[in-house]
Protein backbone atom coordinates (compact mmCIF):
# COMPACT_ATOMS: atom_id res chain seq x y z
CA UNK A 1 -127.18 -32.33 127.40
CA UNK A 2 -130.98 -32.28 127.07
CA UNK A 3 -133.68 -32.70 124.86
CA UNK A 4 -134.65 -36.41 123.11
CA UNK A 5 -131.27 -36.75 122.31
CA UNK A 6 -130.34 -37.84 125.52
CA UNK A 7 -131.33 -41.45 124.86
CA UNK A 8 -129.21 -41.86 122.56
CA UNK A 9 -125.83 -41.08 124.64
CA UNK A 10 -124.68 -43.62 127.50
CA UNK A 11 -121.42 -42.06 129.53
CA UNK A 12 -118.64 -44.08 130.16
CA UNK A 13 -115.80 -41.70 131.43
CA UNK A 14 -115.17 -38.10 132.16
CA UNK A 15 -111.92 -37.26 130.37
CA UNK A 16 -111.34 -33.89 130.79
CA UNK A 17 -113.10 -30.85 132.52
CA UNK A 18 -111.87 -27.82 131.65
CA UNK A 19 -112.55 -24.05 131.76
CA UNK A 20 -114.15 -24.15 128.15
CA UNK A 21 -115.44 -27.47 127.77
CA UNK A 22 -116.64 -30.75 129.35
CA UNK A 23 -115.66 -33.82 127.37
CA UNK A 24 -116.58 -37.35 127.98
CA UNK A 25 -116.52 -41.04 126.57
CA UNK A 26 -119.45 -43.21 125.72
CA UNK A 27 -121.64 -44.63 123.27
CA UNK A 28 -123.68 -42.32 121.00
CA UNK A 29 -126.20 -44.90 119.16
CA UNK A 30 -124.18 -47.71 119.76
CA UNK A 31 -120.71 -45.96 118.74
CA UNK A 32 -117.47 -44.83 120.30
CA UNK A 33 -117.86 -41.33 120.91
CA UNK A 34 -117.01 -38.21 122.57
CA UNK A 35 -119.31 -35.77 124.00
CA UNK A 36 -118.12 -32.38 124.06
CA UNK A 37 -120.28 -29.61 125.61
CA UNK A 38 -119.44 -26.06 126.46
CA UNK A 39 -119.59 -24.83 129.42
CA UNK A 40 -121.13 -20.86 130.74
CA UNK A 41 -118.17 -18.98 132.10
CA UNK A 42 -120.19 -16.76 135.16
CA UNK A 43 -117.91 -13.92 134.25
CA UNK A 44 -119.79 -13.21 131.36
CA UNK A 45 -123.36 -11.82 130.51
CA UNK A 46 -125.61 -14.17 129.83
CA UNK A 47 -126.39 -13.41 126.21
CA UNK A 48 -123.07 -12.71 125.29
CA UNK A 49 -121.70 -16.08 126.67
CA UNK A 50 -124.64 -17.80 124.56
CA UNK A 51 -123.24 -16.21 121.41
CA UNK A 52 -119.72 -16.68 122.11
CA UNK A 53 -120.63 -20.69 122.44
CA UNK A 54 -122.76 -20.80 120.08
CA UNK A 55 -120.48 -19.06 117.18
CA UNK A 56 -117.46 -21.05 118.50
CA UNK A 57 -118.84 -24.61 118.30
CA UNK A 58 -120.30 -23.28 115.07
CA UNK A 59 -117.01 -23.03 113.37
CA UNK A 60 -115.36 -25.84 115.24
CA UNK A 61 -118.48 -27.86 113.57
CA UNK A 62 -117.39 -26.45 109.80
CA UNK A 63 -114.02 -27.12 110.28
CA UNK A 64 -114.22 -30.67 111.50
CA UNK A 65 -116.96 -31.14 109.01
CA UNK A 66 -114.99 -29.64 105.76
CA UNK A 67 -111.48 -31.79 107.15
CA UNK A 68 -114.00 -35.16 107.13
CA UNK A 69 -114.56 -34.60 103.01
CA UNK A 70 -110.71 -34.33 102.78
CA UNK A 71 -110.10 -37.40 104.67
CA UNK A 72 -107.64 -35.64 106.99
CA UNK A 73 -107.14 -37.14 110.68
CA UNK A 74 -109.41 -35.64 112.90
CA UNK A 75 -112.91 -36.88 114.98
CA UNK A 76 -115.63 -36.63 112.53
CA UNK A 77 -118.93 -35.06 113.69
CA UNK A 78 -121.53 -37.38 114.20
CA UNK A 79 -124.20 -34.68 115.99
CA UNK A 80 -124.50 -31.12 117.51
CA UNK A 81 -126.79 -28.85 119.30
CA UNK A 82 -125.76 -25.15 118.56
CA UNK A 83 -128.30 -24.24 121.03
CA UNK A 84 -127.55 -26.18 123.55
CA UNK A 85 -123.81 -25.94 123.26
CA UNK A 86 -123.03 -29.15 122.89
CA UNK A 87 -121.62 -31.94 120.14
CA UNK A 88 -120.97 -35.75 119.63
CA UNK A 89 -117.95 -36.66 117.78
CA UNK A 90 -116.20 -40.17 116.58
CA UNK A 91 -113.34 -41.76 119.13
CA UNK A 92 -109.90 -41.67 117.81
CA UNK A 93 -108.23 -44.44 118.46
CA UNK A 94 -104.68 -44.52 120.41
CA UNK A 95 -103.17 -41.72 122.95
CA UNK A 96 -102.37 -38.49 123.28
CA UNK A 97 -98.40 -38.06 122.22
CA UNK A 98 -97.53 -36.30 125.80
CA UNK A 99 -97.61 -39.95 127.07
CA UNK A 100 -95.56 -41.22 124.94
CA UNK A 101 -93.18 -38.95 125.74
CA UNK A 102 -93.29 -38.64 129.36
CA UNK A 103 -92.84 -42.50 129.33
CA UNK A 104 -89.41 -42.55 127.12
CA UNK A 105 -87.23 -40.97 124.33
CA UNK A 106 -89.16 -43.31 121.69
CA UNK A 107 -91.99 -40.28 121.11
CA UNK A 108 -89.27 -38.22 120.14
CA UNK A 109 -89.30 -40.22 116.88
CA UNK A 110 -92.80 -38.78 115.93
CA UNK A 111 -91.59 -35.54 115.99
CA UNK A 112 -91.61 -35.19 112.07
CA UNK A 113 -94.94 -36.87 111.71
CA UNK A 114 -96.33 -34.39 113.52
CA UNK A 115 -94.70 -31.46 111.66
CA UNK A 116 -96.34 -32.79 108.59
CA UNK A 117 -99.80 -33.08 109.85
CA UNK A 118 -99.51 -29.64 110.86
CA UNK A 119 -98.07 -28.82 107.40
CA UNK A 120 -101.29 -30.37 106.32
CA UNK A 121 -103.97 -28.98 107.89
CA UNK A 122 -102.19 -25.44 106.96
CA UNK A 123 -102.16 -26.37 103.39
CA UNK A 124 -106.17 -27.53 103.96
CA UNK A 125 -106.73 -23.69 104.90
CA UNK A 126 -107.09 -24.21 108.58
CA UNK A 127 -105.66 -23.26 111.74
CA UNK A 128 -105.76 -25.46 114.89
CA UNK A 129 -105.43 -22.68 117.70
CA UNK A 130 -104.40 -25.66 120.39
CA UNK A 131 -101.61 -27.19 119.45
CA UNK A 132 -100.08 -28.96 122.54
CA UNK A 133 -98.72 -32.53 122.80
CA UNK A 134 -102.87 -33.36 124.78
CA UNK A 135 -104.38 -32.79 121.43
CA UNK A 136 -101.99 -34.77 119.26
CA UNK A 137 -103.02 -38.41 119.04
CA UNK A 138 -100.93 -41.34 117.42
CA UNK A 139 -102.42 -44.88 117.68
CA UNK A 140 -100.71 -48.64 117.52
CA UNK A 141 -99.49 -47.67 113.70
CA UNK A 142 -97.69 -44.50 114.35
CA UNK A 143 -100.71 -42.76 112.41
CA UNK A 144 -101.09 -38.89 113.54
CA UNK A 145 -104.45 -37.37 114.22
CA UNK A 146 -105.77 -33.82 115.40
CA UNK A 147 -108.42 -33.23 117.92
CA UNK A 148 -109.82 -30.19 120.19
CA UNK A 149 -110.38 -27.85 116.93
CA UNK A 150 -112.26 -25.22 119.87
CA UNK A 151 -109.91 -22.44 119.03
CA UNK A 152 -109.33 -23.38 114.94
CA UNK A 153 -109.74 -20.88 112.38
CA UNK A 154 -111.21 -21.26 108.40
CA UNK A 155 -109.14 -19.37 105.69
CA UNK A 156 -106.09 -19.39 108.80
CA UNK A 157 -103.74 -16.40 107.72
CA UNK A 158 -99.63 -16.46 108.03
CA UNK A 159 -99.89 -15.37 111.54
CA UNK A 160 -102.00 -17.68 113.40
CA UNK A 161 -100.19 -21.04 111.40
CA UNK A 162 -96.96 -19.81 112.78
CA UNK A 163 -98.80 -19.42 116.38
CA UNK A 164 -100.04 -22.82 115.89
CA UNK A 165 -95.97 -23.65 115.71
CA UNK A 166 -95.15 -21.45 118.08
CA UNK A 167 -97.39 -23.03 120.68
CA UNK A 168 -96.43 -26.38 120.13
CA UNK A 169 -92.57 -25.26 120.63
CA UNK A 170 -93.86 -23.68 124.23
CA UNK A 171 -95.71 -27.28 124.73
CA UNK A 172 -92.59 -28.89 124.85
CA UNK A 173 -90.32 -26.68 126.24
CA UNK A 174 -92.63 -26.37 129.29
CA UNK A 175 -93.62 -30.11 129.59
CA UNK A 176 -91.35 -32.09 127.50
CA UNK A 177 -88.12 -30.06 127.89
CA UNK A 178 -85.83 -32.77 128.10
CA UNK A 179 -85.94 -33.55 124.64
CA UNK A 180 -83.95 -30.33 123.31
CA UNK A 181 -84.15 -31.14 119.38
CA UNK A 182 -87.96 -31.91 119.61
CA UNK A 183 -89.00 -28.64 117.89
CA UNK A 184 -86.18 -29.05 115.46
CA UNK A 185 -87.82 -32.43 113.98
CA UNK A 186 -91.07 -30.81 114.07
CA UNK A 187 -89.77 -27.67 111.77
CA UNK A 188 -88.05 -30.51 109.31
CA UNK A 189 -91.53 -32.45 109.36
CA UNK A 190 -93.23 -29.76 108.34
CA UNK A 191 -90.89 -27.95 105.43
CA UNK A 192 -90.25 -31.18 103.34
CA UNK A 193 -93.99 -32.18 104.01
CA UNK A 194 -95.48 -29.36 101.55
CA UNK A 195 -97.23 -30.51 98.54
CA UNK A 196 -99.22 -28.26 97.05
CA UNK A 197 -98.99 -24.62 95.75
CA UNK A 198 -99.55 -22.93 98.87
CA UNK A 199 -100.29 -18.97 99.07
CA UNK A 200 -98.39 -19.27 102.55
CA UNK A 201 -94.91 -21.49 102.00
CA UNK A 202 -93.33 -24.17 104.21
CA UNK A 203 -91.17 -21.11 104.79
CA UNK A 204 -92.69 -18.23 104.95
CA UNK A 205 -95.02 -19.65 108.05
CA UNK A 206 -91.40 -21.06 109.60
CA UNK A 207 -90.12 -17.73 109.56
CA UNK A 208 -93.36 -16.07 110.83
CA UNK A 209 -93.01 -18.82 113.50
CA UNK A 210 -89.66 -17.19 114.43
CA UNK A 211 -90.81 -13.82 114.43
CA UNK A 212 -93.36 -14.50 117.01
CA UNK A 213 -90.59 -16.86 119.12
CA UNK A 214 -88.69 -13.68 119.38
CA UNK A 215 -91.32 -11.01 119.99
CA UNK A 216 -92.29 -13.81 122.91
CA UNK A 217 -88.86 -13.64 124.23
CA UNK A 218 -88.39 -9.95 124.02
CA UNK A 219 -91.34 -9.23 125.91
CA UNK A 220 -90.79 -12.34 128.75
């Protein structure tokens, strides 16, 4: 992160580094916040891997910035650099769901919460791209919010809300596999959770859900 500003950003803790992104804790102006930056993958041309980042943080910027008007639960963007690569966004509060259910069967319990924030960020237009149990928060009240929206997509068609599903379900089948009706709760969450006219149903995204299950199964 460069430029003036840098003044303005004090680092507290490194959270996460991966192969995308480099995201840190701190204080932006005095503020919780996380700073997210991109990072250049070698493989890649030069130019090409500036307008990949730059057209990716791009739309993660709309899409966090259009779900901040609707009040949905999700960091709200407090600065970016499209140049650069780089963005400052709020600090949810409380932890990512995988720990509470590595640490007991009580998580379990939030299963349907979380199927109807998904159901709500579908009916919002959006798709998340992400979806594993790292990027689903609940804090001290049970609440449900939505970070990471890297891979998220405006005007999200049938296909990619039922891969948002369908990644979840390989979340926890692969980390969380002991809890065998989690996916179940999640699919209930999210079909009684619909409350507007939708062009793509509760159902109809279920069922695409299933479709790609089984196409993922056929070809494993």
């Amino acid at each position: 992160m460069a430029g003036p500003c840098f003044q303005y950003w004090k680092e507290s803790e490194m959270i996460h580094i991966g192969a995308e992104a480099r995201v840190s804790s701190g204080l932006w102006l005095g503020i919780p916040a996380v700073l997210k930056s991109r990072r250049r993958r070698g493989y890649r041309h030069l130019e090409l891997d500036a307008r990949l980042t730059k057209s990716r943080i791009s739309v993660e910027a709309k899409v966090l910035s259009r779900l901040q008007i609707t009040e949905f639960s999700a960091p709200r963007l407090l600065q970016i650099n499209h140049e650069e690569g780089w963005m400052v966004l709020s600090k949810l509060g409380g932890n990512p769901i995988y720990e509470s259910l590595v640490e007991g069967p009580t998580g379990e319990d939030y299963m349907f919460k979380i199927g109807a924030k998904i159901r709500e960020l579908h009916e919002l237009g959006f798709s998340h791209g992400d979806l594993t149990t790292h990027n689903i928060m609940i804090d001290d009240s049970g609440n449900i919010s939505l970070l990471d929206f890297g891979l998220s997509r405006i005007s999200a068609e049938l296909e990619h809300m039922g891969q948002d599903l369908q990644v979840l379900n390989e979340c926890l089948s692969a980390s969380h596999s002991e809890l065998e009706k989690a996916m179940d709760e999640v699919l209930i969450g999210y079909s009684e959770s619909s409350s507007t006219e939708s062009t793509n149903s509760p159902e109809s995204v279920i069922s695409r859900f299933n479709q790609i299950r089984n196409r993922v199964r056929y070809m494993g």
